[in-house]
C-alpha atoms as a PDB file:
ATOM      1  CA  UNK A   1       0.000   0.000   0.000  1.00  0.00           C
ATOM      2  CA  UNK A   2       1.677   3.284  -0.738  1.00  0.00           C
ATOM      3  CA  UNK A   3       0.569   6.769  -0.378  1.00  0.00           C
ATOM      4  CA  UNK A   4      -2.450   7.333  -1.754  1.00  0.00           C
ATOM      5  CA  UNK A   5      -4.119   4.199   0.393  1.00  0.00           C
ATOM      6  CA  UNK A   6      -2.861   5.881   3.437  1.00  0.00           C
ATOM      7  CA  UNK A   7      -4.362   8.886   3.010  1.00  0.00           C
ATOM      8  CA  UNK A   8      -8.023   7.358   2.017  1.00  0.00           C
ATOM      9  CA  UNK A   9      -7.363   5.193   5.246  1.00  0.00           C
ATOM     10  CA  UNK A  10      -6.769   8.855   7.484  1.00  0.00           C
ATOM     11  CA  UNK A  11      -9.912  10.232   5.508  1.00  0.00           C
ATOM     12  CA  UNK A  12     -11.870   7.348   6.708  1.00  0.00           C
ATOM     13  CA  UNK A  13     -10.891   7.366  10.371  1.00  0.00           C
ATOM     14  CA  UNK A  14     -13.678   9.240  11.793  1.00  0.00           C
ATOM     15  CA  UNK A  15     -12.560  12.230  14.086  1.00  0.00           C
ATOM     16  CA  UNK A  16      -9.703  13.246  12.673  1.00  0.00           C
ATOM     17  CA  UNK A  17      -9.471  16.815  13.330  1.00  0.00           C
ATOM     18  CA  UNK A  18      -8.835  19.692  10.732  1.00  0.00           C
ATOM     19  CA  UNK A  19      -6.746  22.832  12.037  1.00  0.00           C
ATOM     20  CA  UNK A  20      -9.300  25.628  13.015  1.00  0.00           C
ATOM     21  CA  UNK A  21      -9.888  27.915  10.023  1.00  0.00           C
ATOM     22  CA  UNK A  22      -7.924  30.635  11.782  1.00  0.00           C
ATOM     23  CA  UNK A  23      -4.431  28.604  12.642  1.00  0.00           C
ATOM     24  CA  UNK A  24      -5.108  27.483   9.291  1.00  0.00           C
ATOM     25  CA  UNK A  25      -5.212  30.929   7.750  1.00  0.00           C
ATOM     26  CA  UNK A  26      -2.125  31.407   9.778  1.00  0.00           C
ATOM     27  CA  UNK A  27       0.089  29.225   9.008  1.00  0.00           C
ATOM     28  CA  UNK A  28      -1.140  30.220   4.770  1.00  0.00           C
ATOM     29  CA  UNK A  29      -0.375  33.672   5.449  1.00  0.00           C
ATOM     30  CA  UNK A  30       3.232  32.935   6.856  1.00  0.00           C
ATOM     31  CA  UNK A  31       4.109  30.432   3.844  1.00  0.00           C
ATOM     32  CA  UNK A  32       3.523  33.232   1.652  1.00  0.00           C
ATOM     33  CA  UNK A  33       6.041  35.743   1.414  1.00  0.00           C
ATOM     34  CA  UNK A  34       4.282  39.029   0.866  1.00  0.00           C
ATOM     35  CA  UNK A  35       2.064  38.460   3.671  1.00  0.00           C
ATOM     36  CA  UNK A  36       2.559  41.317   6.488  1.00  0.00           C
ATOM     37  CA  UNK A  37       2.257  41.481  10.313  1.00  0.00           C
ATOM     38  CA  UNK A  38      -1.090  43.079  10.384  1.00  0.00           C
ATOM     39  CA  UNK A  39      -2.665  40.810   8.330  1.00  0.00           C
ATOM     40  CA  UNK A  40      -1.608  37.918  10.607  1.00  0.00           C
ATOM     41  CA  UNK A  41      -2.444  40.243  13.911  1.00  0.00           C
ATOM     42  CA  UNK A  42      -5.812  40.620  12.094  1.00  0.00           C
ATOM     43  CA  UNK A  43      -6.813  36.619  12.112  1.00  0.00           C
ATOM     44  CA  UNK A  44      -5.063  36.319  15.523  1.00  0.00           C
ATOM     45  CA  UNK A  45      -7.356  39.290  17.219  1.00  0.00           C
ATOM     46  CA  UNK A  46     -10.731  37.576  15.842  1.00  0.00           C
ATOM     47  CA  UNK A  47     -10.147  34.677  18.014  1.00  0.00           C
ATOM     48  CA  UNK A  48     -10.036  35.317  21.776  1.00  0.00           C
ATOM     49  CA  UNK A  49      -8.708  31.539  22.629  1.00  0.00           C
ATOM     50  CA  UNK A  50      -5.699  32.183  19.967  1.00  0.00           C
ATOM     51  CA  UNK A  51      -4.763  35.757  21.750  1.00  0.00           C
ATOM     52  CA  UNK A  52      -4.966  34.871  25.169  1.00  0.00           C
ATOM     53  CA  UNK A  53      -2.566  31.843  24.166  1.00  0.00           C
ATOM     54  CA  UNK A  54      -0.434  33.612  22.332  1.00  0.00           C
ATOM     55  CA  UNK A  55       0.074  36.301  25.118  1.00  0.00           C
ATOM     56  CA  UNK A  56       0.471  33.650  27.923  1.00  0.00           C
ATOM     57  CA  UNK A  57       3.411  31.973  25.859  1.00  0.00           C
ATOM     58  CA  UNK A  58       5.061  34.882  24.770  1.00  0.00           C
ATOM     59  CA  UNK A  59       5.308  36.419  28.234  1.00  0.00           C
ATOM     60  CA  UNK A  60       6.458  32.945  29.880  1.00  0.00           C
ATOM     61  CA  UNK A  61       9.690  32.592  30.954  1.00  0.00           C
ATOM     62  CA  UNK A  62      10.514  30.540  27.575  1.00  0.00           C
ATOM     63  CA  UNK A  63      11.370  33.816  26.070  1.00  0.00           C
ATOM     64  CA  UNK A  64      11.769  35.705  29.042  1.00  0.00           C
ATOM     65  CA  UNK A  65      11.259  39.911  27.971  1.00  0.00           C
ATOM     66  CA  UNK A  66      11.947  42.271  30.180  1.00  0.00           C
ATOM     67  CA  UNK A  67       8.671  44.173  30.326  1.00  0.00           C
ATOM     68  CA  UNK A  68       5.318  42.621  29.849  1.00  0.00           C
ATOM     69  CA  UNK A  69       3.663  42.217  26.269  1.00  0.00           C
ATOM     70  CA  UNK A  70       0.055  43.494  26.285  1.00  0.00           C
ATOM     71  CA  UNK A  71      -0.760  43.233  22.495  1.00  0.00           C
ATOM     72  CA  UNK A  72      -1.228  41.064  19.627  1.00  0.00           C
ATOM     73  CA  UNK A  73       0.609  44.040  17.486  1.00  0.00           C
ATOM     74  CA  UNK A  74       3.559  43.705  20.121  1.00  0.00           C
ATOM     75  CA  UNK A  75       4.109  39.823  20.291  1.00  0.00           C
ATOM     76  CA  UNK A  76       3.774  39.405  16.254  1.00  0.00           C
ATOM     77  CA  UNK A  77       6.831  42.365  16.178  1.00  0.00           C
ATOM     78  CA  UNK A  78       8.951  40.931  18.717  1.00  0.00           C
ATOM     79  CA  UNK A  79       8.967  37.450  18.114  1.00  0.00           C
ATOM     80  CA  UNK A  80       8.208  37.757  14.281  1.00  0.00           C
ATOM     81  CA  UNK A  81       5.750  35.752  12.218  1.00  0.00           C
ATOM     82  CA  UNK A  82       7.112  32.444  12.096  1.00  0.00           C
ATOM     83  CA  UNK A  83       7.818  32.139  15.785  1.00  0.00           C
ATOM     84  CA  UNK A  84       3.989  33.144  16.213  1.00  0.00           C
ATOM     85  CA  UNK A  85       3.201  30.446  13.908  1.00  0.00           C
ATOM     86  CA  UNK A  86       4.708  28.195  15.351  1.00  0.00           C
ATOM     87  CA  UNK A  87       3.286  28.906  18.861  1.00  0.00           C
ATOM     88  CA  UNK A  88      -0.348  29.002  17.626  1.00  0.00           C
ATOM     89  CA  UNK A  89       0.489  25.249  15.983  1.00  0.00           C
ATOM     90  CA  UNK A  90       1.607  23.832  19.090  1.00  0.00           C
ATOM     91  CA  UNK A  91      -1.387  24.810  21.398  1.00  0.00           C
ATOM     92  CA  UNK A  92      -3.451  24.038  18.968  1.00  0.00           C
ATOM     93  CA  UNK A  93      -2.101  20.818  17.925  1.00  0.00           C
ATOM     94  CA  UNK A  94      -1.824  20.101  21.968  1.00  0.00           C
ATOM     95  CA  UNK A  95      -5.719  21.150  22.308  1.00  0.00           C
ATOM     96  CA  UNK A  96      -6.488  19.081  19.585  1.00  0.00           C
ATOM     97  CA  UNK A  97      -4.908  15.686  21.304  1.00  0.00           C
ATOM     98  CA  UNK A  98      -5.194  16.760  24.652  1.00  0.00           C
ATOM     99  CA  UNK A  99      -8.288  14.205  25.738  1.00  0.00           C
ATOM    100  CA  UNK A 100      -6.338  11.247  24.391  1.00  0.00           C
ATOM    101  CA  UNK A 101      -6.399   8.290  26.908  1.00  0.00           C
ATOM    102  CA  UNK A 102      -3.221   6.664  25.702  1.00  0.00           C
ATOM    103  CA  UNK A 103      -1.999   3.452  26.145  1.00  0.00           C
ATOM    104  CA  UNK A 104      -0.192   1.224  28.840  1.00  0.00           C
ATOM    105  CA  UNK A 105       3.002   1.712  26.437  1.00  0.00           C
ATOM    106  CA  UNK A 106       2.235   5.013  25.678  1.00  0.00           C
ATOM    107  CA  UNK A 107       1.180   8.326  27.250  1.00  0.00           C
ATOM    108  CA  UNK A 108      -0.173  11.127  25.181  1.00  0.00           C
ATOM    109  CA  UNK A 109       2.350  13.165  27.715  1.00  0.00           C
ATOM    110  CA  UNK A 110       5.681  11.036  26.714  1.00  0.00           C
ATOM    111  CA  UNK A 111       4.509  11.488  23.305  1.00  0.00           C
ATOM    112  CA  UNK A 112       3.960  15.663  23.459  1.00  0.00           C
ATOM    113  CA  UNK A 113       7.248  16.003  25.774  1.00  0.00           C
ATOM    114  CA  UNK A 114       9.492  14.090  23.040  1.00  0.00           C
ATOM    115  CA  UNK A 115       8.019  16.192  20.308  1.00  0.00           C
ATOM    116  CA  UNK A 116       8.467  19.325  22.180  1.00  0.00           C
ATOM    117  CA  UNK A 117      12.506  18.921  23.040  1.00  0.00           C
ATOM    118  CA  UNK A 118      12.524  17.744  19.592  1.00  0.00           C
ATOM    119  CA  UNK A 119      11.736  20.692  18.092  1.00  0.00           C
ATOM    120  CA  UNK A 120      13.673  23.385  20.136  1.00  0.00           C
ATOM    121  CA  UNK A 121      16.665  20.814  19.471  1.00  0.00           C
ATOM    122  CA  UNK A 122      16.151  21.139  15.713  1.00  0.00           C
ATOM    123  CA  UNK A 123      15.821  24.719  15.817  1.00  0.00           C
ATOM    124  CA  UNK A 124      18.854  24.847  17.460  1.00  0.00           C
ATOM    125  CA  UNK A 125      20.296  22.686  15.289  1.00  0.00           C
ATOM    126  CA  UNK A 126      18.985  24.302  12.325  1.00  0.00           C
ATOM    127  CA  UNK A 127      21.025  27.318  13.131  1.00  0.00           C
ATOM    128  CA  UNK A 128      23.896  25.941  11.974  1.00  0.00           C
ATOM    129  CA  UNK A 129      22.594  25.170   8.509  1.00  0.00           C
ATOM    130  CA  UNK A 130      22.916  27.090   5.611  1.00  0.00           C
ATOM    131  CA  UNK A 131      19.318  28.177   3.880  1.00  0.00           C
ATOM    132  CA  UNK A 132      17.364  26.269   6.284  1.00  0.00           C
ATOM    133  CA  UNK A 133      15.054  28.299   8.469  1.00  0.00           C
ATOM    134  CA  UNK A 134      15.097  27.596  12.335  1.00  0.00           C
ATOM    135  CA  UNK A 135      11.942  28.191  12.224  1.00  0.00           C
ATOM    136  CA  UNK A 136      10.618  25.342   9.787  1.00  0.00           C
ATOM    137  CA  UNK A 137      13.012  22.936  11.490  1.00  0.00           C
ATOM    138  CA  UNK A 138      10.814  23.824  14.745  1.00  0.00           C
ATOM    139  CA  UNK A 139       7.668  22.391  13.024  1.00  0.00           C
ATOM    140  CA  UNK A 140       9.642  19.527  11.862  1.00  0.00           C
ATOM    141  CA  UNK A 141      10.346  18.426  15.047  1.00  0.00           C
ATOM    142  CA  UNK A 142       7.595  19.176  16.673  1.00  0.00           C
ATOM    143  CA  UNK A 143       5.330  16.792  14.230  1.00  0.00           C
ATOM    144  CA  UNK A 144       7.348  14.616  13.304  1.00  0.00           C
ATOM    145  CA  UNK A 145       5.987  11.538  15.077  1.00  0.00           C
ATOM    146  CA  UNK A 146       2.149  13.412  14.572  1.00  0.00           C
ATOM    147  CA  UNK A 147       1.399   9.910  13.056  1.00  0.00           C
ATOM    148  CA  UNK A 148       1.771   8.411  16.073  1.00  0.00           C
ATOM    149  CA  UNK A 149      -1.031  10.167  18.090  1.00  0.00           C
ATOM    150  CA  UNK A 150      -2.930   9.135  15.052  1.00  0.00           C
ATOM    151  CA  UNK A 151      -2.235   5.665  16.055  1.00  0.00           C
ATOM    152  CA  UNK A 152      -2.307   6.297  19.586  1.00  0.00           C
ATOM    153  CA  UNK A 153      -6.323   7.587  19.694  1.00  0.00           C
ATOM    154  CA  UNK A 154      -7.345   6.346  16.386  1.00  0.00           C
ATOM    155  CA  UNK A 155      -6.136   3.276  15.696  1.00  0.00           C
ATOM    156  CA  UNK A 156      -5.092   2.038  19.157  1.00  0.00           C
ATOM    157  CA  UNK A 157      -5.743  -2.109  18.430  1.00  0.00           C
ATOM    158  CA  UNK A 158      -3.223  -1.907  15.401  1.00  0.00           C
ATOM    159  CA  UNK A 159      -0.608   0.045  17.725  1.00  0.00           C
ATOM    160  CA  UNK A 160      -0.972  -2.843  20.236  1.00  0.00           C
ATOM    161  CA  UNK A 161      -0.774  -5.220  17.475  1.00  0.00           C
ATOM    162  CA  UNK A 162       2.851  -3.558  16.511  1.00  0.00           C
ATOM    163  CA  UNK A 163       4.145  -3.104  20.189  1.00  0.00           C
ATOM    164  CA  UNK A 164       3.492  -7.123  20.355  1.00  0.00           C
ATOM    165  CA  UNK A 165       5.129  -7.887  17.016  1.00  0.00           C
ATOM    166  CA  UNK A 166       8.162  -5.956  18.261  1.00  0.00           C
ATOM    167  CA  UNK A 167       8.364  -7.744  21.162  1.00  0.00           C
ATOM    168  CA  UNK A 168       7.960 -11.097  19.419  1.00  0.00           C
ATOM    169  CA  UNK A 169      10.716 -10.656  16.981  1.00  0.00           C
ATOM    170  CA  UNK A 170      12.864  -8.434  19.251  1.00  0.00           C
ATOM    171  CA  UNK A 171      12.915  -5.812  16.606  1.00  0.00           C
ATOM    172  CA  UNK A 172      12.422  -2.281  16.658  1.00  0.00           C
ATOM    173  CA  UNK A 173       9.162  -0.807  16.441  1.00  0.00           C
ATOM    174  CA  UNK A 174       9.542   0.806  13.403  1.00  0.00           C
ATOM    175  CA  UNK A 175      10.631  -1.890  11.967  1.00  0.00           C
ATOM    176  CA  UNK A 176       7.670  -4.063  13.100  1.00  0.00           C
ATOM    177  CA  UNK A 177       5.419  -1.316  11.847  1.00  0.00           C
ATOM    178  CA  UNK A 178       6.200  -1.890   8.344  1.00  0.00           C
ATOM    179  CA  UNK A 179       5.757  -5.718   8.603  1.00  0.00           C
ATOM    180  CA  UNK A 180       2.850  -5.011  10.091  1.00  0.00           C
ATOM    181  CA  UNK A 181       1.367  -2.678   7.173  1.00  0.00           C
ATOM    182  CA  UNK A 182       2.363   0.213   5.043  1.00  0.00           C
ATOM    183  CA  UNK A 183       0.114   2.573   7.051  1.00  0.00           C
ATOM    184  CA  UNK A 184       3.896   3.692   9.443  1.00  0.00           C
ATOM    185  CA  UNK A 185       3.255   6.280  11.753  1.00  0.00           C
ATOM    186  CA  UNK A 186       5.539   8.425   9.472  1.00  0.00           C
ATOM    187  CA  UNK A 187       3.924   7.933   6.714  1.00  0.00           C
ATOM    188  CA  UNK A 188       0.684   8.989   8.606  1.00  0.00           C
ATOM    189  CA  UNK A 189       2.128  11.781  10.211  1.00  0.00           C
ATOM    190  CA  UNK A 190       3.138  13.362   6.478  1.00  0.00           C
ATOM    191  CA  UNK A 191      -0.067  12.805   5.065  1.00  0.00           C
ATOM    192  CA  UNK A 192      -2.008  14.306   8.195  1.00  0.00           C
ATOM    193  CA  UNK A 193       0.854  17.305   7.730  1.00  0.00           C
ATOM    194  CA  UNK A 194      -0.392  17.646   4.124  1.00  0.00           C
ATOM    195  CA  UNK A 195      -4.359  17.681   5.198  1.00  0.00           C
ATOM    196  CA  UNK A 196      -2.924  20.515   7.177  1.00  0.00           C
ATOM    197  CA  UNK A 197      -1.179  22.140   4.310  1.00  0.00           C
ATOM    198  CA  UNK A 198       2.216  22.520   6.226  1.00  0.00           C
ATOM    199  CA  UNK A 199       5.091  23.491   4.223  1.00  0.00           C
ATOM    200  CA  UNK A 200       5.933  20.457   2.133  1.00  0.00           C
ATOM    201  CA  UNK A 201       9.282  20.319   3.453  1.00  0.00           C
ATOM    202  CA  UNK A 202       7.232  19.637   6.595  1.00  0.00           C
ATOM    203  CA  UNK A 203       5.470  17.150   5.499  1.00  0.00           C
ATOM    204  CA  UNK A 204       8.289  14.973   3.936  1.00  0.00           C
ATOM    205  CA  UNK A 205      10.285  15.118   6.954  1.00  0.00           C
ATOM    206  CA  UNK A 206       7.444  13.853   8.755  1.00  0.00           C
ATOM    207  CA  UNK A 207       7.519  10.905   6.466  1.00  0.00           C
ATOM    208  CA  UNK A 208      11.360  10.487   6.375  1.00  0.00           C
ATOM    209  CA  UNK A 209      12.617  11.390   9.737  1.00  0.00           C
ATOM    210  CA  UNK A 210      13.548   7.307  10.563  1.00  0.00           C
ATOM    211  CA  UNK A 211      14.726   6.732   6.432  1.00  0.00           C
ATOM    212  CA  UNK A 212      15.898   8.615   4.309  1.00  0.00           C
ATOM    213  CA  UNK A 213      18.629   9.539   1.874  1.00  0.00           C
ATOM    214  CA  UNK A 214      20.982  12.377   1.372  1.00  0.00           C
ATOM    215  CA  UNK A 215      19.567  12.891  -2.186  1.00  0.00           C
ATOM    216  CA  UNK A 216      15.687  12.918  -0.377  1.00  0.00           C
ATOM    217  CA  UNK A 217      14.238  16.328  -1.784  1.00  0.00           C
ATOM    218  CA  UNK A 218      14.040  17.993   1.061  1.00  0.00           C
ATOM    219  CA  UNK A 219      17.274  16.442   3.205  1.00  0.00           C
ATOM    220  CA  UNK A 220      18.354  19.102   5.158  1.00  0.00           C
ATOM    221  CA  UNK A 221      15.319  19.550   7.164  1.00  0.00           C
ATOM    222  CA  UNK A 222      14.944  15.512   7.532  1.00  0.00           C
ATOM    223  CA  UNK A 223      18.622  15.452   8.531  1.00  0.00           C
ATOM    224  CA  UNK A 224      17.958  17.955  11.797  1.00  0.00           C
ATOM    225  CA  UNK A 225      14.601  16.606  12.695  1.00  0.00           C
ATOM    226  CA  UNK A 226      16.646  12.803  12.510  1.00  0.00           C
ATOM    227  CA  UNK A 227      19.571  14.194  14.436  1.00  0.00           C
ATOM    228  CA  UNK A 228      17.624  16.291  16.983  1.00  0.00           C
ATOM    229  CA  UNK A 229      15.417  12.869  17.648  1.00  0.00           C
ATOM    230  CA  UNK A 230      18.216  11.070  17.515  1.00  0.00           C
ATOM    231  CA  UNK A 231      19.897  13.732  20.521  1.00  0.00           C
ATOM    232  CA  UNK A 232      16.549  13.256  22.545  1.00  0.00           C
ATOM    233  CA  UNK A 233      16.705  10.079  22.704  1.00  0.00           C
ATOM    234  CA  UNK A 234      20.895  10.066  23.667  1.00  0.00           C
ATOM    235  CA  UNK A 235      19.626  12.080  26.905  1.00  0.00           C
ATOM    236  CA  UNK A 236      16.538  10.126  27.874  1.00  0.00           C
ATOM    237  CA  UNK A 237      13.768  12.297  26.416  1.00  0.00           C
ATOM    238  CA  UNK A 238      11.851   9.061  24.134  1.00  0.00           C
ATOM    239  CA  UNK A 239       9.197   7.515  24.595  1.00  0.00           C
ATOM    240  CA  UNK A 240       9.647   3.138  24.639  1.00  0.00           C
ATOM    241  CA  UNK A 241       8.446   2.777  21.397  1.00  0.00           C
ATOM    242  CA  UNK A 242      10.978   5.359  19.529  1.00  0.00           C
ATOM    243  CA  UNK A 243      14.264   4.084  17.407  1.00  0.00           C
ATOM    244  CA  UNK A 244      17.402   3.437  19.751  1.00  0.00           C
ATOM    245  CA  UNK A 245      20.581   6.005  19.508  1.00  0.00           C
ATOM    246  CA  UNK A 246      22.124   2.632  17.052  1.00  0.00           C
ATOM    247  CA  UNK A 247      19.131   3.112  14.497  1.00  0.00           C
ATOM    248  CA  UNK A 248      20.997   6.929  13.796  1.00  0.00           C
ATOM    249  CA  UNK A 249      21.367   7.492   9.836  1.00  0.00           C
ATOM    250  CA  UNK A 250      24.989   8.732   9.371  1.00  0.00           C
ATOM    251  CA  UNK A 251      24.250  10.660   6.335  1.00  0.00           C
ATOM    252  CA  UNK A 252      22.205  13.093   8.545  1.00  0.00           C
ATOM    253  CA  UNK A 253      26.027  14.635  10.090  1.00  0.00           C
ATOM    254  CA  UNK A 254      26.470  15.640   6.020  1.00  0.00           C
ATOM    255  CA  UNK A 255      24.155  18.960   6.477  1.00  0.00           C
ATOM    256  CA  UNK A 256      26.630  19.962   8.820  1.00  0.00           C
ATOM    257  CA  UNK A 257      29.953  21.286   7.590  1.00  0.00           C
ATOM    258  CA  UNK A 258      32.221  20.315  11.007  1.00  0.00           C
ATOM    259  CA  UNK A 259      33.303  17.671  12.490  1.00  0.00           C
ATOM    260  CA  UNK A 260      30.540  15.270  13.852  1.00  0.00           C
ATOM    261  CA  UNK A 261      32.086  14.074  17.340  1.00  0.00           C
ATOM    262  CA  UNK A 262      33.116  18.329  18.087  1.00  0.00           C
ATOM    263  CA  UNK A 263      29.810  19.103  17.089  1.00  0.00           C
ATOM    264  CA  UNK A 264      27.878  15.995  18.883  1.00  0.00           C
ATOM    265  CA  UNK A 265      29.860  17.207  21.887  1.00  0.00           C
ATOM    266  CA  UNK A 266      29.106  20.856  21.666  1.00  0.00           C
ATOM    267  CA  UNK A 267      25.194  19.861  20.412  1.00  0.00           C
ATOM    268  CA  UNK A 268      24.612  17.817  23.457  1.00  0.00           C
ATOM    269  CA  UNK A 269      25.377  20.351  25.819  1.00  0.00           C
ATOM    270  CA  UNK A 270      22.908  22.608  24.047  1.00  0.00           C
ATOM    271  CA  UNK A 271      20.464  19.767  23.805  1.00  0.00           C
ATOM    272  CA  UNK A 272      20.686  19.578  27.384  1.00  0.00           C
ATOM    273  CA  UNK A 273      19.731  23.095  27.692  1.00  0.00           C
ATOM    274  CA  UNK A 274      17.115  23.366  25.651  1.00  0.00           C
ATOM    275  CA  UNK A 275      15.438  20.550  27.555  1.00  0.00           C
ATOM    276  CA  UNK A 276      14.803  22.871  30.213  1.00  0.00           C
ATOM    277  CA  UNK A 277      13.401  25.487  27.887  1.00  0.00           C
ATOM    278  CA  UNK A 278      10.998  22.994  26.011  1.00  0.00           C
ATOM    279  CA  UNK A 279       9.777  21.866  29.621  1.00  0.00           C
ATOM    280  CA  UNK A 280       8.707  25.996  30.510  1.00  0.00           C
ATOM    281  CA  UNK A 281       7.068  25.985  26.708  1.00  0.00           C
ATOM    282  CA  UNK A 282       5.389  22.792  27.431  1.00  0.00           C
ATOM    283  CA  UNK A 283       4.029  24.014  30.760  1.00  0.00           C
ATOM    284  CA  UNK A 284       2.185  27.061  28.646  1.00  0.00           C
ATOM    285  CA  UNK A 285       0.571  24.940  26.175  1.00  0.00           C
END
């Protein structure tokens, strides 16, 4: 089954949710590039829920101003449009999940933590890449294992299904996902990303982050969000059914143009840190 089965079979799940028409506006005005502030300030101030959220984050300690921001105007100019974007997708992406029951292997919680340090790692990351936006490598991270809420509320039996496979042939999970079926959480997670109409970048990364090649389209954003997961998962932050540090792709170090056990070095460190920043954004979502 390739891609086009997968998507009929997330079409046919009932309840799975399409971004509000505002955080989808959003995120269209931001991947265009003659959209202005004001015109995202405009969608943000129609929706009370998206302001007050917006506020709350941006005057948490994650980004720590010195003076209080009162305004829609004022956050949008400080933090810039893709920041905002990317703030509005992860509360609403949380709010969206937020009632799952999970799993005795799985906790929506694990799940939403892992994602979280993902993406501040990637951004950081992402910073040392040339023409990749930090930005975008945010987003990456933060859904790249999307599919696997998916799973998680919507398909729950199949998940258990996978977990016992794994366990059965000692092998990792997603390896026993695609024995199992072609429907991987990856796979699920980009074509949920495209529903969404995320950046296609996005989307592929999303499908790519455990395989890929250094010729894949859009590599250097697959590269981070694999490295960044890859760094979570060095320091603890995983959840039991992600790969194992062994399962890294060593093509991913080519995006970066040092040496890979300097940088690992210096990278955890920063991983480390950023930890402790995801945990204060995760606390306001």
């Amino acid at each position: 089954m390739g891609k086009r089965q997968t998507a009929e079979l997330v079409a046919q799940v009932d309840g799975i949710p399409s971004l509000p028409e505002a955080v989808s506006e959003i995120v269209s005005l931001v991947n265009k590039p003659d959209s202005s502030a004001a015109q995202v300030c405009n969608v943000i101030q129609k929706d009370i829920g998206l302001t007050a959220k917006l506020l709350q984050v941006a005057n948490s300690a994650y980004y720590a101003f010195p003076n209080r921001i009162g305004s829609v105007q004022l956050a949008v100019s400080l933090l810039g449009m893709n920041e905002v974007r990317n703030i509005v997708l992860s509360a609403t992406v949380v709010s969206m999940f937020k009632s799952i029951k999970g799993a005795p292997f799985l906790s929506f919680r694990e799940l939403w933590t892992h994602s979280v340090n993902c993406a501040v790692a990637a951004r950081t990351i992402a910073s040392r890449v040339p023409d990749l936006s930090p930005e975008e490598a945010f987003v990456g991270g933060l859904l790249h294992d999307v599919g696997m809420v998916v799973l998680l509320e919507k398909m729950q039996e199949d998940l258990k299904k996978i977990v016992q496979l794994a366990k059965k042939e000692e092998i990792p999970f997603v390896e026993a996902e695609r024995r199992y079926w072609e429907h991987t959480h990856a796979r699920i997670g980009s074509v949920l990303a495209r529903m969404w109409k995320l950046p296609k970048a996005v989307a592929q990364a999303a499908e790519q982050h455990h395989f890929f090649s250094s010729d894949s389209a859009s590599f250097s954003l697959t590269a981070v969000v694999h490295l960044a997961d890859g760094l979570c998962i060095e320091r603890g932050s995983a959840y039991q059914l992600e790969r194992t540090a062994e399962d890294e792709n060593p093509e991913s170090w080519d995006v970066l143009d040092e040496q890979q056990e300097d940088l690992r070095s210096w990278l955890r460190e920063l991983v480390q840190k950023d930890e402790e920043k995801a945990q204060i954004l995760l606390s306001t979502l």
